[in-house]
Protein backbone atom coordinates (compact mmCIF):
# COMPACT_ATOMS: atom_id res chain seq x y z
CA UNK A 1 -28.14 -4.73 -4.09
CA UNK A 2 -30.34 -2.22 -3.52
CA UNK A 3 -29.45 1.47 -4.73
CA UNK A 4 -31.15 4.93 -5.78
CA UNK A 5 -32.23 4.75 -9.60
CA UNK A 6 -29.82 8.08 -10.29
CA UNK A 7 -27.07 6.53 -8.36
CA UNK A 8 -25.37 9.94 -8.12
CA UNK A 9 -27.32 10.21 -4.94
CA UNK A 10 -26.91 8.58 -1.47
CA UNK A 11 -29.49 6.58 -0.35
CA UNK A 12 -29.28 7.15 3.60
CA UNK A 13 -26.98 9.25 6.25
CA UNK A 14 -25.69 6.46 8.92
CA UNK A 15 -23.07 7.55 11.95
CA UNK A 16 -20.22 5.45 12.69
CA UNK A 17 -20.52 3.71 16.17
CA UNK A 18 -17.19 2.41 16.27
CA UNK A 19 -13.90 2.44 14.23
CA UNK A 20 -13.52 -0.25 11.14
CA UNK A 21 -10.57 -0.70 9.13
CA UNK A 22 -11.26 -2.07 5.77
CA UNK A 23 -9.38 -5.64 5.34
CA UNK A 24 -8.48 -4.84 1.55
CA UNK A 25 -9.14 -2.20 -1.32
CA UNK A 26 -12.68 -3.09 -1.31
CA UNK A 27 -13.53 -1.48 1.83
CA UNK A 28 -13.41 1.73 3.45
CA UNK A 29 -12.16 3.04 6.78
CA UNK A 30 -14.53 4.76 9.26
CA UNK A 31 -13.63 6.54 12.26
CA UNK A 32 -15.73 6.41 15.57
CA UNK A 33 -18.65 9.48 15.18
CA UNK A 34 -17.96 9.86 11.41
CA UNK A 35 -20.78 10.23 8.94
CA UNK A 36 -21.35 8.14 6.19
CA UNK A 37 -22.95 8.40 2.91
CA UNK A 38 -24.89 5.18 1.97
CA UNK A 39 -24.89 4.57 -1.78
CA UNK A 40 -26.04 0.45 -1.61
CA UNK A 41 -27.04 -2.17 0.51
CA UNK A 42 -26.50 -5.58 -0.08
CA UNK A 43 -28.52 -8.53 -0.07
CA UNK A 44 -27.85 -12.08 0.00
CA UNK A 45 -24.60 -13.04 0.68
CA UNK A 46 -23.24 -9.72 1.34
CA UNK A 47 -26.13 -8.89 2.93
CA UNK A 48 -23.62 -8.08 6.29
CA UNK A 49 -22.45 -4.79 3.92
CA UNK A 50 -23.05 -1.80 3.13
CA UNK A 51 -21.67 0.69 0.20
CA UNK A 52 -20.80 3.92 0.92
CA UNK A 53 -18.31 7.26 1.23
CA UNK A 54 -16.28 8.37 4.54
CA UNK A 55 -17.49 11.90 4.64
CA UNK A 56 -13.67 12.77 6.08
CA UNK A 57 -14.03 16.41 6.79
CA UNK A 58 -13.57 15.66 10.57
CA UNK A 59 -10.62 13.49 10.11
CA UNK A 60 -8.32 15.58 7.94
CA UNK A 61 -7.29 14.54 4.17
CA UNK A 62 -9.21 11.17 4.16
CA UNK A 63 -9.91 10.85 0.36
CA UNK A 64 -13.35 10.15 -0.59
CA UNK A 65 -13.87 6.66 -2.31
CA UNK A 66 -16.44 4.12 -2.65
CA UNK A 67 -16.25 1.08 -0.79
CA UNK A 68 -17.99 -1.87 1.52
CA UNK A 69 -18.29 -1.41 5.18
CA UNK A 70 -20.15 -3.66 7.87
CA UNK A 71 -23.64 -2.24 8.42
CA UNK A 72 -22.85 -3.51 12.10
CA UNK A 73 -20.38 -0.28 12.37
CA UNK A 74 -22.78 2.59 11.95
CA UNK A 75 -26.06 3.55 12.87
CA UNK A 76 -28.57 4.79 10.11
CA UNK A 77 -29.82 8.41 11.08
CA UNK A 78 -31.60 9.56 8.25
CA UNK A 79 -33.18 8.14 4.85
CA UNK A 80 -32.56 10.32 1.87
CA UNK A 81 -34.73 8.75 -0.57
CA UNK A 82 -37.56 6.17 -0.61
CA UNK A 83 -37.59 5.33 -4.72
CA UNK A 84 -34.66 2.28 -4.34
CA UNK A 85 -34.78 -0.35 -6.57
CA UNK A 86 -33.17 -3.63 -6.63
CA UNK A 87 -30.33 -4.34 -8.72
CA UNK A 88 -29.37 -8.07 -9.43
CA UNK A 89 -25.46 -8.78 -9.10
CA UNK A 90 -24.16 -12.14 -10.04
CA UNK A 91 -20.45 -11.68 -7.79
CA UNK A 92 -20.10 -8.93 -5.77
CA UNK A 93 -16.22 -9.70 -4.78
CA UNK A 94 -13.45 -8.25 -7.14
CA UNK A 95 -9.41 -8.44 -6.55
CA UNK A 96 -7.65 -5.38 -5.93
């Protein structure tokens, strides 16, 4: 996975180009046109994903939590930082 060192910090801004709905607790939803705060990308065989936060000030209560998303969905519009580093992950799939 690759992530910011202080990983209090978003890596990237990305806009959603579509709507997703997560298929489990692992995930987050995105609306069409929302942004979205990219905390980790993820190689190898979740390379497909992204991490990130909903911002959901557009869409009313939408609470803000951490969670996988297609990188498919959204469109990257600006990189926050450029000092990523790599961080080795054995599983990256939990149960809810």
């Amino acid at each position: 996975m690759r992530v910011r060192e202080n990983r209090t910090d978003p890596i990237s801004m990305a806009q959603a180009l579509a709507d997703y709905t997560g298929p489990d607790c692992r995930f987050i939803n995105i609306h069409q046109g929302q942004i979205v705060y990219v905390y980790g990308k993820l190689k190898g065989r979740g390379r497909e994903f992204w991490q990130g936060i909903a911002q959901g000030d557009y869409f009313g209560e939408q609470s803000t939590v951490l969670g996988l998303f297609p990188k498919s969905v959204v469109r990257e519009i600006q990189q926050l930082v450029t000092d990523v580093m790599e961080l080795p992950t054995v599983d990256w799939d939990f149960h809810c």
